[in-house]
Protein backbone atom coordinates (compact mmCIF):
# COMPACT_ATOMS: atom_id res chain seq x y z
CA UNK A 1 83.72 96.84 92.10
CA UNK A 2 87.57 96.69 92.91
CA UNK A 3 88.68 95.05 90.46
CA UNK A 4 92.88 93.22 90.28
CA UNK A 5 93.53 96.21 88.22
CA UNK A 6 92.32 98.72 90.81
CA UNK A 7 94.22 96.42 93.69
CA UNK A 8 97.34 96.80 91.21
CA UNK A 9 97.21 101.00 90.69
CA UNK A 10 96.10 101.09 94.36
CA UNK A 11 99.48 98.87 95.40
CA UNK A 12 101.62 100.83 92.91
CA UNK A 13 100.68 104.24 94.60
CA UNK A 14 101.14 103.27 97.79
CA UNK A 15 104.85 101.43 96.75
CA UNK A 16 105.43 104.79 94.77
CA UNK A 17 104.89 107.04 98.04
CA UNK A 18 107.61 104.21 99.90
CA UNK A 19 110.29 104.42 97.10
CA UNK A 20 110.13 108.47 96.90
CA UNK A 21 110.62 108.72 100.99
CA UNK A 22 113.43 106.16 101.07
CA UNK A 23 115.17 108.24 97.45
CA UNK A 24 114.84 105.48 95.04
CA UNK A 25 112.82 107.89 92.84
CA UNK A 26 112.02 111.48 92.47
CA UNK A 27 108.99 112.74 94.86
CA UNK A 28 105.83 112.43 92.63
CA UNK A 29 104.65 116.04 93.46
CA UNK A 30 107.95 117.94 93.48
CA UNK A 31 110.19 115.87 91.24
CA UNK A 32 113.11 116.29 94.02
CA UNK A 33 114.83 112.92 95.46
CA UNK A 34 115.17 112.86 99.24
CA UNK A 35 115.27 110.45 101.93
CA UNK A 36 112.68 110.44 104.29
CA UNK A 37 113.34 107.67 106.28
CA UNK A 38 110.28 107.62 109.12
CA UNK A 39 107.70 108.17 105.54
CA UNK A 40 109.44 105.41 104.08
CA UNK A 41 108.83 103.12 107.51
CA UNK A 42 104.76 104.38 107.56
CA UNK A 43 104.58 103.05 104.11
CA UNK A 44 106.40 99.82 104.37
CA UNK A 45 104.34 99.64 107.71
CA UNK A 46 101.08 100.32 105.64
CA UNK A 47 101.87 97.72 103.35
CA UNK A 48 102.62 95.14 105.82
CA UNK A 49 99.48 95.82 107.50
CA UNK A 50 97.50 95.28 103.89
CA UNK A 51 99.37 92.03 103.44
CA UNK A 52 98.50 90.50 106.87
CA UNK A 53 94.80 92.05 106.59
CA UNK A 54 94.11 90.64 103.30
CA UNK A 55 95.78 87.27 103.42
CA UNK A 56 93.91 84.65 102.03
CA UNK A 57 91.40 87.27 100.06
CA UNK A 58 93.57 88.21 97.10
CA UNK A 59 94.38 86.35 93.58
CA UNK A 60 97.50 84.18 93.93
CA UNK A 61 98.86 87.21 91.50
CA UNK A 62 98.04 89.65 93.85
CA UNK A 63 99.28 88.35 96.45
CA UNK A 64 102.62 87.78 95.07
CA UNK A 65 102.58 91.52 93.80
CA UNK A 66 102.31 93.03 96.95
CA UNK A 67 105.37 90.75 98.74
CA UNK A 68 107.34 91.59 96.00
CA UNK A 69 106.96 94.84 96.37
CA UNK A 70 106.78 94.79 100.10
CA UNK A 71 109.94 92.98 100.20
CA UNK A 72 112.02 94.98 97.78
CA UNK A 73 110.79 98.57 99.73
CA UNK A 74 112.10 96.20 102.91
CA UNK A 75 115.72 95.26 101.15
CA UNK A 76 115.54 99.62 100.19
CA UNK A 77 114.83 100.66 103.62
CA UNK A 78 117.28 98.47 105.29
CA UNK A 79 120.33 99.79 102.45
């Protein structure tokens, strides 16, 4: 069963991957910042795609989560 708190650790690694290619935080595996602008696209493009495929399916909480969080990566990308 995928549970909200599965959708949320699912969301957070997949926003976690996004911030460490556009340098907001240290790469998860190597602990080194960089800016890896076409990963950090993929990922905000991944997201987007999970927002439009899901609309209408997730908790109101959920749902707000992941445009947050596709908005700030957005706002990030675009600095």
């Amino acid at each position: 069963v995928f549970n909200f708190a599965s959708f949320v650790n699912f969301l957070s690694t997949l926003a976690t991957n996004a911030a460490a290619s556009l340098g907001a935080m240290p790469h998860p595996v190597t602990g080194q910042r960089s800016l890896d602008l076409e990963s950090g696209k993929y990922w905000i493009e991944v997201l987007a795609m999970l927002k439009e495929k899901t609309a209408g399916n997730l908790h109101p909480k959920e749902a707000e989560l992941l445009s947050g969080i596709l908005g700030d990566l957005q706002m990030q990308f675009v600095q």
